[in-house]
C-alpha atoms as a PDB file:
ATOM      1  CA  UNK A   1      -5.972 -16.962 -23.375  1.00  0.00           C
ATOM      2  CA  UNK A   2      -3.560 -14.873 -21.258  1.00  0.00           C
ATOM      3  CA  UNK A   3      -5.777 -12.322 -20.669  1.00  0.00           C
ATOM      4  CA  UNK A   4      -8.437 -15.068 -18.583  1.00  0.00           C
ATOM      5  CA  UNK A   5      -5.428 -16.560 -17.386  1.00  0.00           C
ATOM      6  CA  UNK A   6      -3.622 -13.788 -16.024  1.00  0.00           C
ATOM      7  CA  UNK A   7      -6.322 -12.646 -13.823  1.00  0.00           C
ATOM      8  CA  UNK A   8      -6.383 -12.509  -9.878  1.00  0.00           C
ATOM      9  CA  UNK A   9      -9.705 -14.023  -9.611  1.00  0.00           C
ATOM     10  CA  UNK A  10      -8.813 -16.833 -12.184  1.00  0.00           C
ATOM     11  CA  UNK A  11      -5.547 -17.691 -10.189  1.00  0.00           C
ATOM     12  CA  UNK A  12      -7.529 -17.857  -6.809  1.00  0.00           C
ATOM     13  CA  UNK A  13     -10.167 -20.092  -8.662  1.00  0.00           C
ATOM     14  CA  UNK A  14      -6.612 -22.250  -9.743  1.00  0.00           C
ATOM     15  CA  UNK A  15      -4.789 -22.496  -6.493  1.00  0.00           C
ATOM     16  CA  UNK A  16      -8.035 -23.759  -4.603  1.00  0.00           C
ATOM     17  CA  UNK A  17      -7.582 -27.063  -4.750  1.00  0.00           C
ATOM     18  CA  UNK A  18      -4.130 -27.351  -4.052  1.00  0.00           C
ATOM     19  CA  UNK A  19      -5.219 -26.241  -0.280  1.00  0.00           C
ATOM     20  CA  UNK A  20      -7.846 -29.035  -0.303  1.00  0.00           C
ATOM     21  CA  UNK A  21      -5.562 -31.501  -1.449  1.00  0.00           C
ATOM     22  CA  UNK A  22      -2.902 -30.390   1.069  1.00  0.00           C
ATOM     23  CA  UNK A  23      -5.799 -30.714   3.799  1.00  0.00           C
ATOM     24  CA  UNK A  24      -6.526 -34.523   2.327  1.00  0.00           C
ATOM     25  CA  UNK A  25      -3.275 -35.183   2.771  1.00  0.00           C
ATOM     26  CA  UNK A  26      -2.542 -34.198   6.114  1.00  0.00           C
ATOM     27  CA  UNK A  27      -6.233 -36.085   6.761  1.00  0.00           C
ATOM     28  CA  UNK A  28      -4.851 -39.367   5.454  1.00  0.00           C
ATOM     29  CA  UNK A  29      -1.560 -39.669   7.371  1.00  0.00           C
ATOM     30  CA  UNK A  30      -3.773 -38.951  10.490  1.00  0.00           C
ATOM     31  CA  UNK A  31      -5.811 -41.785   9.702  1.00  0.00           C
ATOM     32  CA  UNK A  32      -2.842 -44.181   9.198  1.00  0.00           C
ATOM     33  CA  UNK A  33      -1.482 -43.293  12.340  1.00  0.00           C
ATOM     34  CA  UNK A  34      -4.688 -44.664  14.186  1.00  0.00           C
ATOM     35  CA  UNK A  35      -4.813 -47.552  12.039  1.00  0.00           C
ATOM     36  CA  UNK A  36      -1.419 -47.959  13.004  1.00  0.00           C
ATOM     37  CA  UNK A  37      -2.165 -47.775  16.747  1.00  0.00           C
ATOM     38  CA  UNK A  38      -5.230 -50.257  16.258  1.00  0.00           C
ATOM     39  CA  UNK A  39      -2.712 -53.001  14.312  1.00  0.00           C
ATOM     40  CA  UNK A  40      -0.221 -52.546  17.539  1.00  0.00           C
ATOM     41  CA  UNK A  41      -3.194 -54.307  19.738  1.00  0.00           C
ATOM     42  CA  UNK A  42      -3.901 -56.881  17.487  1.00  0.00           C
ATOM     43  CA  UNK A  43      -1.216 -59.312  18.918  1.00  0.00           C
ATOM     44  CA  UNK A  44      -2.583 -59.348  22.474  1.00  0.00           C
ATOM     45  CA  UNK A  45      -6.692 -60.649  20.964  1.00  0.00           C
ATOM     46  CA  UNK A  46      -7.174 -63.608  20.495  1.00  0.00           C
ATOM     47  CA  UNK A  47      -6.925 -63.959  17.285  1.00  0.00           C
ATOM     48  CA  UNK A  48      -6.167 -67.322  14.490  1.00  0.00           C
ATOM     49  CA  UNK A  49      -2.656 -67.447  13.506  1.00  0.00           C
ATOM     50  CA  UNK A  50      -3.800 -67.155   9.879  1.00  0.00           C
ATOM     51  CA  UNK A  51      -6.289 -63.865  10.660  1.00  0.00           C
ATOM     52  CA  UNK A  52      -2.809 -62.230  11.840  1.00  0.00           C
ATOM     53  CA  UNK A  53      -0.700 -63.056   8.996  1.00  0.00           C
ATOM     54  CA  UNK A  54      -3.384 -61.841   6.746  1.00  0.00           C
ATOM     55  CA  UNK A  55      -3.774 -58.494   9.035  1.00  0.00           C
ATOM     56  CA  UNK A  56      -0.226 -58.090   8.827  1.00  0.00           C
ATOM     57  CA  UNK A  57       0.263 -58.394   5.225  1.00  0.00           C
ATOM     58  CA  UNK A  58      -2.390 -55.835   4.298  1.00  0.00           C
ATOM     59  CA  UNK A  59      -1.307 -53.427   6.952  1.00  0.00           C
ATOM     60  CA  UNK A  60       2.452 -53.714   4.844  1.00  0.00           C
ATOM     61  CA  UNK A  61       0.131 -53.255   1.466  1.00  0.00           C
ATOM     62  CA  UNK A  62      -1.443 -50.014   3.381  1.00  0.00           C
ATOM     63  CA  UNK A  63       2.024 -48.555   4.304  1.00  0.00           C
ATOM     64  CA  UNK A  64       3.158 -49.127   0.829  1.00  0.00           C
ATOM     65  CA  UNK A  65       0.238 -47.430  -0.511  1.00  0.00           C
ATOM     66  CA  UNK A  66      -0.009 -44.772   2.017  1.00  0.00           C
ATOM     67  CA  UNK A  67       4.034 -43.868   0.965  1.00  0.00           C
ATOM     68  CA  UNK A  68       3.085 -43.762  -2.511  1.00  0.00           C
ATOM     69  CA  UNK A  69       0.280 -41.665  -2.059  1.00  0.00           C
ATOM     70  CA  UNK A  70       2.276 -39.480  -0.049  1.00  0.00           C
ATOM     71  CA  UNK A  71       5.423 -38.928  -2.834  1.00  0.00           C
ATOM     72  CA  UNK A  72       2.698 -38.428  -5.462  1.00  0.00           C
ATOM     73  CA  UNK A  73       1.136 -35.982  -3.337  1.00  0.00           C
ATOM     74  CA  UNK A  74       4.447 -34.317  -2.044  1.00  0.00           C
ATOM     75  CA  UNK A  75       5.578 -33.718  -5.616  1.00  0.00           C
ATOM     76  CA  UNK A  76       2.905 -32.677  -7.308  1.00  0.00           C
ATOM     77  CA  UNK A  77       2.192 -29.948  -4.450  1.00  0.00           C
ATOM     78  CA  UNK A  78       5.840 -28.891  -4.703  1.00  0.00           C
ATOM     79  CA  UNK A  79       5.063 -28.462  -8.774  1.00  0.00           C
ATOM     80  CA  UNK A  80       1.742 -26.933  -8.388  1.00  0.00           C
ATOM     81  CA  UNK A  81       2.958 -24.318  -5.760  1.00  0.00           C
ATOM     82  CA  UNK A  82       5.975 -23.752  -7.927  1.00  0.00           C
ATOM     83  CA  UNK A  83       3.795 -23.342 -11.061  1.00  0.00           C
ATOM     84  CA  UNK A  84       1.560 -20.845  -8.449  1.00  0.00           C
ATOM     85  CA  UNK A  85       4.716 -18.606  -7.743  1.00  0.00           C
ATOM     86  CA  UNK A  86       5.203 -17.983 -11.523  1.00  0.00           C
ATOM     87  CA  UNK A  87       1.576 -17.732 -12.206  1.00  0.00           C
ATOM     88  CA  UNK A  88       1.563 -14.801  -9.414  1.00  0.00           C
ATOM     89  CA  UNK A  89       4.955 -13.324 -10.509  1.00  0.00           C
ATOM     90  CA  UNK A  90       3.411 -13.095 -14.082  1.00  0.00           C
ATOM     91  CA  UNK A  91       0.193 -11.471 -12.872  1.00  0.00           C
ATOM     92  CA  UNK A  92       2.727  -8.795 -11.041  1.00  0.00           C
ATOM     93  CA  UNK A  93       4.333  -8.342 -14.368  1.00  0.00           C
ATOM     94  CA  UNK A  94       1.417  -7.921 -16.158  1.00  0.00           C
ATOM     95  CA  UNK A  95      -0.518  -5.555 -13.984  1.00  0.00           C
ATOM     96  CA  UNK A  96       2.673  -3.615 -13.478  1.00  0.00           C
ATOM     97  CA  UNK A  97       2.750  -3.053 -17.524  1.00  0.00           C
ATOM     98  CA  UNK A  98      -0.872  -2.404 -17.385  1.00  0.00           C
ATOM     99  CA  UNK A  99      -0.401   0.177 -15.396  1.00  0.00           C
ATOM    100  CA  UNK A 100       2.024   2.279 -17.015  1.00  0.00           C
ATOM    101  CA  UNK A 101       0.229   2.549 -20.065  1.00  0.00           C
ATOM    102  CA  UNK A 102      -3.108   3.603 -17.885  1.00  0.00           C
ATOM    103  CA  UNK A 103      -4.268   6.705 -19.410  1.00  0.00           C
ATOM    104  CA  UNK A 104      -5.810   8.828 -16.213  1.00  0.00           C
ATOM    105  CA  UNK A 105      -7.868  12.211 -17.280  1.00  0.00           C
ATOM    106  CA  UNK A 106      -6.374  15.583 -16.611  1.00  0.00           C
ATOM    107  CA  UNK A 107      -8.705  15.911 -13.914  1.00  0.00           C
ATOM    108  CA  UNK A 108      -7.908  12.616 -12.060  1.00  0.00           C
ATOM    109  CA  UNK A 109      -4.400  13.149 -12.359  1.00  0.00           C
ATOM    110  CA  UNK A 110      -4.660  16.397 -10.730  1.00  0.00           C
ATOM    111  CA  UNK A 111      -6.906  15.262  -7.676  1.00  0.00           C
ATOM    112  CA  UNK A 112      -4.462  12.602  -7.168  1.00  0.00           C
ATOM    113  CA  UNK A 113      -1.545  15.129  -7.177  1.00  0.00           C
ATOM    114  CA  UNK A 114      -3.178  17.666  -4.688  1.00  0.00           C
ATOM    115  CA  UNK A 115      -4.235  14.245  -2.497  1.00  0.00           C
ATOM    116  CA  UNK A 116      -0.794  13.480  -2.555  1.00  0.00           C
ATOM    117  CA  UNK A 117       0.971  16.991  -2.633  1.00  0.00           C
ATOM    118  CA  UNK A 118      -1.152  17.559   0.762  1.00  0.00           C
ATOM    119  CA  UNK A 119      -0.620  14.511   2.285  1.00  0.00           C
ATOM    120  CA  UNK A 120       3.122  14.580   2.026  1.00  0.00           C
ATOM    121  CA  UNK A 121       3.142  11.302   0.414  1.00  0.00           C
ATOM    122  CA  UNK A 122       5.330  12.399  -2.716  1.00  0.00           C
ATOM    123  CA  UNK A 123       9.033  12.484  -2.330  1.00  0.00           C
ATOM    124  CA  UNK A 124      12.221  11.561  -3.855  1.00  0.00           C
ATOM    125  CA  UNK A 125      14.789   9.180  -2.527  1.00  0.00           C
ATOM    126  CA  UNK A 126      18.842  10.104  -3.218  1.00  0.00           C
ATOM    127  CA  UNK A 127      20.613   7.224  -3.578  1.00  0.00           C
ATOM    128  CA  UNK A 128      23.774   9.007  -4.044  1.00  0.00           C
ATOM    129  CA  UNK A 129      25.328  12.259  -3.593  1.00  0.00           C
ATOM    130  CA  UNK A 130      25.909  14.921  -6.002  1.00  0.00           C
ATOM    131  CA  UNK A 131      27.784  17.917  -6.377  1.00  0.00           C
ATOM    132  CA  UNK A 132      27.079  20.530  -9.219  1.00  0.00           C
ATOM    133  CA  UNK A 133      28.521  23.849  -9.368  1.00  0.00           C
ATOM    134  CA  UNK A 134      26.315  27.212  -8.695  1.00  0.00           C
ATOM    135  CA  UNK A 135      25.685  29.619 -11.613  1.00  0.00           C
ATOM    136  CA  UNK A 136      27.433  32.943 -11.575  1.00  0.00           C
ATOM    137  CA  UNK A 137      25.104  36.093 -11.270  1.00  0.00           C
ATOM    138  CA  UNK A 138      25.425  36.556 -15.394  1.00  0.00           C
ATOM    139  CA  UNK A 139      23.713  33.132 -15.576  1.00  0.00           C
ATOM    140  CA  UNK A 140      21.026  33.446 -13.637  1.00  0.00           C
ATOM    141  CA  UNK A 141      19.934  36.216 -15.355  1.00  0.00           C
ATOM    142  CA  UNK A 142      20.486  34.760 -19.021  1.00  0.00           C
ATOM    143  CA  UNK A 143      18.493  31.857 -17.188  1.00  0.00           C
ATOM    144  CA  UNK A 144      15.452  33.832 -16.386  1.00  0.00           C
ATOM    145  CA  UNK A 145      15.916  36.132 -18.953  1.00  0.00           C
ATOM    146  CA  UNK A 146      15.083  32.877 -21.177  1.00  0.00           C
ATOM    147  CA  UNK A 147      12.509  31.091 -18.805  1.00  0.00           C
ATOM    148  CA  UNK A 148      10.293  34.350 -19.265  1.00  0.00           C
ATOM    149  CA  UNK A 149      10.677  33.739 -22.985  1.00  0.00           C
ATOM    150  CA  UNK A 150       9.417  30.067 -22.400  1.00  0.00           C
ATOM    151  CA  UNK A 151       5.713  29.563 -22.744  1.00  0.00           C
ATOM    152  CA  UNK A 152       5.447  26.003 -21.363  1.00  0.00           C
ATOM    153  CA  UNK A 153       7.527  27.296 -18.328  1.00  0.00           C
ATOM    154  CA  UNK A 154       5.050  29.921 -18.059  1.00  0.00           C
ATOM    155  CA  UNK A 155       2.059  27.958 -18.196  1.00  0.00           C
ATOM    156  CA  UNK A 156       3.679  25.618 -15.819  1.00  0.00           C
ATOM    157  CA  UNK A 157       4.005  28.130 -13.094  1.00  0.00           C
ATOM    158  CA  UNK A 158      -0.031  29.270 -13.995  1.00  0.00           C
ATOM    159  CA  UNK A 159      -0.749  25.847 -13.334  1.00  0.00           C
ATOM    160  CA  UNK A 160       1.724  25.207 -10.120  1.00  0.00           C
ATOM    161  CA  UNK A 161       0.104  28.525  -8.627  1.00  0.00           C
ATOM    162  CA  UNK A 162      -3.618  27.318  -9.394  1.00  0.00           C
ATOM    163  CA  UNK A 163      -2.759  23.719  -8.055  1.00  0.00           C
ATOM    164  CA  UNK A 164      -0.842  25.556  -4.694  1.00  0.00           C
ATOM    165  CA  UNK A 165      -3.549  28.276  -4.478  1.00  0.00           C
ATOM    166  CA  UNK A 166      -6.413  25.257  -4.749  1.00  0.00           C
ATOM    167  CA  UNK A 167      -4.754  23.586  -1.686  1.00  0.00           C
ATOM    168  CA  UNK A 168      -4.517  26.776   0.159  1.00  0.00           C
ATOM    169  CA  UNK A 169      -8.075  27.088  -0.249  1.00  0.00           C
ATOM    170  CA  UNK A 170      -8.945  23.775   1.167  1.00  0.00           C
ATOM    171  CA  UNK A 171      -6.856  24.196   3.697  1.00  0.00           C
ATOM    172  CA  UNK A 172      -8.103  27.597   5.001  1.00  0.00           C
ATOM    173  CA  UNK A 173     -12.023  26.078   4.863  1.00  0.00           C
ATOM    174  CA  UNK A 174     -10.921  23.141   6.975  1.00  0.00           C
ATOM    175  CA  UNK A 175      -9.949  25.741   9.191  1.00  0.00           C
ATOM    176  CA  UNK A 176     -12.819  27.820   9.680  1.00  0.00           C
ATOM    177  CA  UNK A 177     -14.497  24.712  10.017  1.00  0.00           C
ATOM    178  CA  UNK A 178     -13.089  24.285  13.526  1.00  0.00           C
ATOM    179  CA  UNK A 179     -14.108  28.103  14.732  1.00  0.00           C
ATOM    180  CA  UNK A 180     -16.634  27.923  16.723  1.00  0.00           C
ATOM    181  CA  UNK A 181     -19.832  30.208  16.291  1.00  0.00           C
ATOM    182  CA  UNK A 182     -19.752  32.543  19.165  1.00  0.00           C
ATOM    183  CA  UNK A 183     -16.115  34.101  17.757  1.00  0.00           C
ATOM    184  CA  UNK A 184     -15.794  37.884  15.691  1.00  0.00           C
ATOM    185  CA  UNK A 185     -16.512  37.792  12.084  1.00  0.00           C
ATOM    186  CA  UNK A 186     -14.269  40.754  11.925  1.00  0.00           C
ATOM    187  CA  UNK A 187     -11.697  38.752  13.780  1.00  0.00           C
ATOM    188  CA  UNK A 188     -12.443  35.447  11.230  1.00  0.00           C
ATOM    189  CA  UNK A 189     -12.370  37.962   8.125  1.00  0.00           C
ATOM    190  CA  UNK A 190      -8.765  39.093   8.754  1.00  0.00           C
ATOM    191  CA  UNK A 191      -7.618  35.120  10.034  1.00  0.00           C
ATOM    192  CA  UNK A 192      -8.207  34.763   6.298  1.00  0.00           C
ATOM    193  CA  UNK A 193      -6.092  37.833   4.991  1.00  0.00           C
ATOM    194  CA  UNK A 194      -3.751  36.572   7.626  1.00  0.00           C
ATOM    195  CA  UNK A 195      -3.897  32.909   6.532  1.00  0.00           C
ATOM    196  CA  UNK A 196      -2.934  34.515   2.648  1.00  0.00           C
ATOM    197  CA  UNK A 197       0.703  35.601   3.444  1.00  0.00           C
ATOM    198  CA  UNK A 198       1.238  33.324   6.357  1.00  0.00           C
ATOM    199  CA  UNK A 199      -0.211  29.758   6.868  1.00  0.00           C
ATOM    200  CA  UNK A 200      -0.881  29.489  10.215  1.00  0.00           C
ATOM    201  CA  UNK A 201      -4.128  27.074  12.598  1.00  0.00           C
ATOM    202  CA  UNK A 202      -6.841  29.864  13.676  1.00  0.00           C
ATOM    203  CA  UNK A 203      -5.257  28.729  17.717  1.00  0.00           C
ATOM    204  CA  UNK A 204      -2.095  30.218  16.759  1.00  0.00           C
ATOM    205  CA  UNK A 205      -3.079  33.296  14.754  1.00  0.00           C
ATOM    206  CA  UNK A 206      -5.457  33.949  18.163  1.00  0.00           C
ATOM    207  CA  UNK A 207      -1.985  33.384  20.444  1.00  0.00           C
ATOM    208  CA  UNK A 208      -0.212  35.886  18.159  1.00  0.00           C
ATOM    209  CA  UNK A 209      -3.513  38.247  18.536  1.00  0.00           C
ATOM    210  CA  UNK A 210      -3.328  38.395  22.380  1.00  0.00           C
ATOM    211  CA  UNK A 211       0.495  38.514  22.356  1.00  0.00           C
ATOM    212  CA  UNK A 212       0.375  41.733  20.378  1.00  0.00           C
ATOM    213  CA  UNK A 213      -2.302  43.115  22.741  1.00  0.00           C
ATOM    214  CA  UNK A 214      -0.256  42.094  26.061  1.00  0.00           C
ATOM    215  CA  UNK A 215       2.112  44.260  24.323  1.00  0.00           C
ATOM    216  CA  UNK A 216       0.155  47.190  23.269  1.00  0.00           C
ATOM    217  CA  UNK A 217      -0.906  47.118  26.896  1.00  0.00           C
ATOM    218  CA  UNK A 218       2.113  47.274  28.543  1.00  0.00           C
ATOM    219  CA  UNK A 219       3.625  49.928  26.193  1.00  0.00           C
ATOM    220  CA  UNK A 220       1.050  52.250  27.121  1.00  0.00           C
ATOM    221  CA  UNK A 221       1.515  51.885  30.910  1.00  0.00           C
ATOM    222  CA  UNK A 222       5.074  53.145  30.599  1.00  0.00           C
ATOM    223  CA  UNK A 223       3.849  56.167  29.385  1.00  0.00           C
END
């Protein structure tokens, strides 16, 4: 039963008619207030004495009925959108605990971390400050002394330097995507030993190109 109840869809399909009955409402006092309006003119017709009295008493019956209608209304919108809150906050819950026990493939969990290594979207906020003391040089080398010994610290830095070397890659074709046709492929060949060692748009490498020739050029004209 929780699962069907517990489901986005399902709660729409629940919380419906809550905004038609809130639109009914709203409907119903503007129809008193006209009837209202027409009762006000009844005094100046022509009217019998009795025809009045009786207008009179069902247009008290009608107010009474119409303030009824509205408390019923009132409260059982208040409960419903109370009971809607929870129903959503438990959904929230719900999904939230669904989701840490999704079980994504090596593969999709390593497009999404290149997406979001790329993309700068990963990061880590500090909430508080922190002060921890620095090794001394005997340390650091019992450290790495040991972390050469590790073999899941090795195969972690395999896999960080496939992951970093895959979004090198990507980043160097989008690259070469931009050059346009008519340019060197001896000057596009050594962009991408360039690009290697130094990650760098194929405008700027090009800037750096024509500096060093400016240079070359004026070197050997103080000769």
């Amino acid at each position: 039963m929780e699962t069907k109840i517990f489901n986005l869809e399902k709660i729409k399909e629940i919380t419906n008619p809550i905004e038609e009955l809130q639109g009914k409402t709203n409907h119903l006092e503007k129809i008193h207030e006209e009837f209202v309006e027409s009762t006000k003119s009844i005094g100046n017709l022509s009217y019998k004495e009795e025809y009045i009295n009786q207008i009179q008493v069902l247009t008290g019956i009608l107010n009474q009925i119409k303030e009824d209608l509205f408390k019923i209304s009132n409260d059982n919108i208040a409960k419903f959108l109370f009971f809607q809150d929870n129903l959503i906050k438990k959904y929230m819950e719900s999904f939230k605990e669904s989701l840490k026990h999704l079980n994504l493939s090596e593969n999709s969990s390593r497009q999404i971390g290149l997406f979001l290594i790329e993309n700068k979207k990963i990061s880590k906020i500090i909430d508080k400050s922190s002060f921890i003391n620095s090794l001394s040089l005997n340390q650091w080398i019992q450290l790495l002394n040991s972390l050469n010994k590790n073999s899941l610290f090795l195969t972690s830095i395999n896999k960080i330097t496939e992951f970093y070397d895959a979004i090198m890659k990507k980043r160097l074709a989008s690259e070469l995507n931009k050059i346009q046709e008519h340019i060197d492929p001896i000057l596009i060949e050594e962009y991408k030993t360039s690009f290697k060692t130094e990650e760098k748009t194929f405008d700027q490498y090009l800037q750096e190109i024509e500096g060093q020739l400016t240079r070359e050029e004026l070197k050997s004209k103080r000769k």
